[in-house]
Protein backbone atom coordinates (compact mmCIF):
# COMPACT_ATOMS: atom_id res chain seq x y z
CA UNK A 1 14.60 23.24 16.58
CA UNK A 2 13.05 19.79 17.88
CA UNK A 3 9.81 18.97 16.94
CA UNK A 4 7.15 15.62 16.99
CA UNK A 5 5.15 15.28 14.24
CA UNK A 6 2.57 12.36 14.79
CA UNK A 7 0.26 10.37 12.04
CA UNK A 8 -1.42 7.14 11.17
CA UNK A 9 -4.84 7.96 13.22
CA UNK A 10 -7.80 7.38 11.95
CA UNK A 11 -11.50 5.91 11.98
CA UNK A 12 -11.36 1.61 12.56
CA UNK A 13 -13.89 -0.74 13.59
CA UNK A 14 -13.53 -2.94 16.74
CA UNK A 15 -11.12 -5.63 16.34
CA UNK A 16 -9.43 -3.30 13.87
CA UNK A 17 -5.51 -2.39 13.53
CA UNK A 18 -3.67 0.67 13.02
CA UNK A 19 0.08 1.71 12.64
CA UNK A 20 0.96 5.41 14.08
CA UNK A 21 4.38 6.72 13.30
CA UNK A 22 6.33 9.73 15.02
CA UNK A 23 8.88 11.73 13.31
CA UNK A 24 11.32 13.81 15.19
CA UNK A 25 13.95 16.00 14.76
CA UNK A 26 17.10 16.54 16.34
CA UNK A 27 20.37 14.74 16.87
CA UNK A 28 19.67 13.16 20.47
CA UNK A 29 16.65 11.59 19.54
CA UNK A 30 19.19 7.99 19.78
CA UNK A 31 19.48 8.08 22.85
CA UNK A 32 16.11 8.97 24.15
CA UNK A 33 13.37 6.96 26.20
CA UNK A 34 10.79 7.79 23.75
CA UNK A 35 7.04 7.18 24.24
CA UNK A 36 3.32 6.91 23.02
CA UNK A 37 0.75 9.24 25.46
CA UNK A 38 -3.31 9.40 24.84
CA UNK A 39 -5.80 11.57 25.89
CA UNK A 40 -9.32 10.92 25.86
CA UNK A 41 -12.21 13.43 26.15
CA UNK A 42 -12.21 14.32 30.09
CA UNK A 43 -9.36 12.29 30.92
CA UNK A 44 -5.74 13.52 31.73
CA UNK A 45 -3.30 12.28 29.00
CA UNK A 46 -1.74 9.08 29.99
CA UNK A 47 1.72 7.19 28.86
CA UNK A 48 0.86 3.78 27.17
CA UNK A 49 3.82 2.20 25.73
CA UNK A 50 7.64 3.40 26.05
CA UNK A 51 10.94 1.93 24.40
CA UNK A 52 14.62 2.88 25.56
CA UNK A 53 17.58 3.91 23.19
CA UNK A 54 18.38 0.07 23.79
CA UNK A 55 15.16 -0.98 22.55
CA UNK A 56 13.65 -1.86 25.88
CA UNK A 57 9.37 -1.57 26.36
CA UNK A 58 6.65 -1.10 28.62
CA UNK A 59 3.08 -0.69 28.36
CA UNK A 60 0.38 0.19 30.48
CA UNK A 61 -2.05 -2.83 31.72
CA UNK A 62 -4.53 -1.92 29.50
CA UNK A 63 -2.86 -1.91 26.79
CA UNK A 64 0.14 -5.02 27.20
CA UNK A 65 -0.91 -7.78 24.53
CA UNK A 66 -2.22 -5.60 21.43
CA UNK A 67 0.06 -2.77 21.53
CA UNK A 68 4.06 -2.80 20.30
CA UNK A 69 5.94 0.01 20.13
CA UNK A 70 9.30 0.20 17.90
CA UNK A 71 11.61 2.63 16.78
CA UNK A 72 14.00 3.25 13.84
CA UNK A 73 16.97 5.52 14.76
CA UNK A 74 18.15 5.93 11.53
CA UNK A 75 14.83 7.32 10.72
CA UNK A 76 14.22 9.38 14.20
CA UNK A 77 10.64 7.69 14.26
CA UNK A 78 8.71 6.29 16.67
CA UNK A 79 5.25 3.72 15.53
CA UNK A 80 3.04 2.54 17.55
CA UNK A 81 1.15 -0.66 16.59
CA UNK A 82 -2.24 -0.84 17.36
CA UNK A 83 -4.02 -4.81 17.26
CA UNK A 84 -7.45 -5.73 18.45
CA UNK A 85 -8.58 -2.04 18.57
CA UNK A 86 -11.69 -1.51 21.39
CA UNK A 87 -13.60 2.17 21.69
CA UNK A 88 -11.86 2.62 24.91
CA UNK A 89 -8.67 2.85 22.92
CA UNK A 90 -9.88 6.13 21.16
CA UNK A 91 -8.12 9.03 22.12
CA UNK A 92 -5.46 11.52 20.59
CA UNK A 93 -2.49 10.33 20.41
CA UNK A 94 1.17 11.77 21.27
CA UNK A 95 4.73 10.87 21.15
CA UNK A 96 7.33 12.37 23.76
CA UNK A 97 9.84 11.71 25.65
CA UNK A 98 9.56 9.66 28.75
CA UNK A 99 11.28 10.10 32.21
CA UNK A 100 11.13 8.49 35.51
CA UNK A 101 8.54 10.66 36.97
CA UNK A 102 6.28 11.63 33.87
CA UNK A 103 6.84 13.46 30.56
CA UNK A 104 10.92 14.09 29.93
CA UNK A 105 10.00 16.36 26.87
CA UNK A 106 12.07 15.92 24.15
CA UNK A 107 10.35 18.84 22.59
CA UNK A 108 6.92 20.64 22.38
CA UNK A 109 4.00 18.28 22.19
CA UNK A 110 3.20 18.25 18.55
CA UNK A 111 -0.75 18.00 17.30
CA UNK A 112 -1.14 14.26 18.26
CA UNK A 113 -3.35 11.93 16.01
CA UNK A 114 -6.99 11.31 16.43
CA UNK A 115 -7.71 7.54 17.02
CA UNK A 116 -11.22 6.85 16.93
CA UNK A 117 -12.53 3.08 17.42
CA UNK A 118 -16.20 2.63 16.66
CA UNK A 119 -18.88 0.90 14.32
C-alpha cells in the first residue's frame, strides 16, 4: 500500500531555514512528477515546488529563489528546502504527486508538516 509520510516542520524565525523530507512507498515512485503542496489557515492548498523523474523543477512565484526541491530515488524521498523563511510561508505542508491539471495522487495525502514562521 502507498503512503507519504512528511517531516522536518517546525517553529523558525524570519530569515530562518528548514529542510522537509517525504518518504514514500511503492515501486513507481521513480518515475513520478512528485511535489511539495501548502495550506494555510483559510486558504485552499496550493502546489509550490515540483521535480520530474528526470530531475526537472518548478516553483510557484512566490516561492522561486528560496525554495529547492530534490529527490533521492534510491531513497523514495522527496525534501524540500526552505531559505529566507517569511510568516507568509507558514502553512502545512504536503508531498504528492503532481499532474498537468492539479494533484496526480500518488497515494492518500499523508498528515503534512506544520511550518510555522514567526518571532
Amino acid at each position: 500500500q502507498v503512503q507519504l509520510v512528511e517531516s522536518g516542520g517546525g517553529l523558525v524565525q524570519p530569515g530562518g531555514s528548514l529542510r522537509l523530507s517525504c518518504a514514500a512507498s511503492g515501486s513507481i515512485f521513480s518515475i513520478y512528477t512528485m511535489g511539495w503542496y501548502r495550506q494555510a489557515p483559510g486558504k485552499q492548498r496550493e502546489l509550490v515546488a515540483a521535480i520530474t523523474s528526470g530531475g526537472s523543477t518548478n516553483y510557484a512565484d512566490s516561492v522561486k529563489g528560496r525554495f529547492t526541491i530534490s529527490r533521492d530515488n534510491a531513497k523514495n524521498t522527496v525534501y524540500l528546502q526552505m531559505n529566507s523563511l517569511q510568516p507568509e510561508d507558514t502553512a502545512v505542508y504536503y508531498c504528492n504527486g503532481v499532474g498537468d491539471y492539479g494533484p496526480l495522487l500518488f497515494g492518500p495525502w499523508g498528515q503534512g508538516t506544520q511550518v510555522t514562521v514567526s518571532s
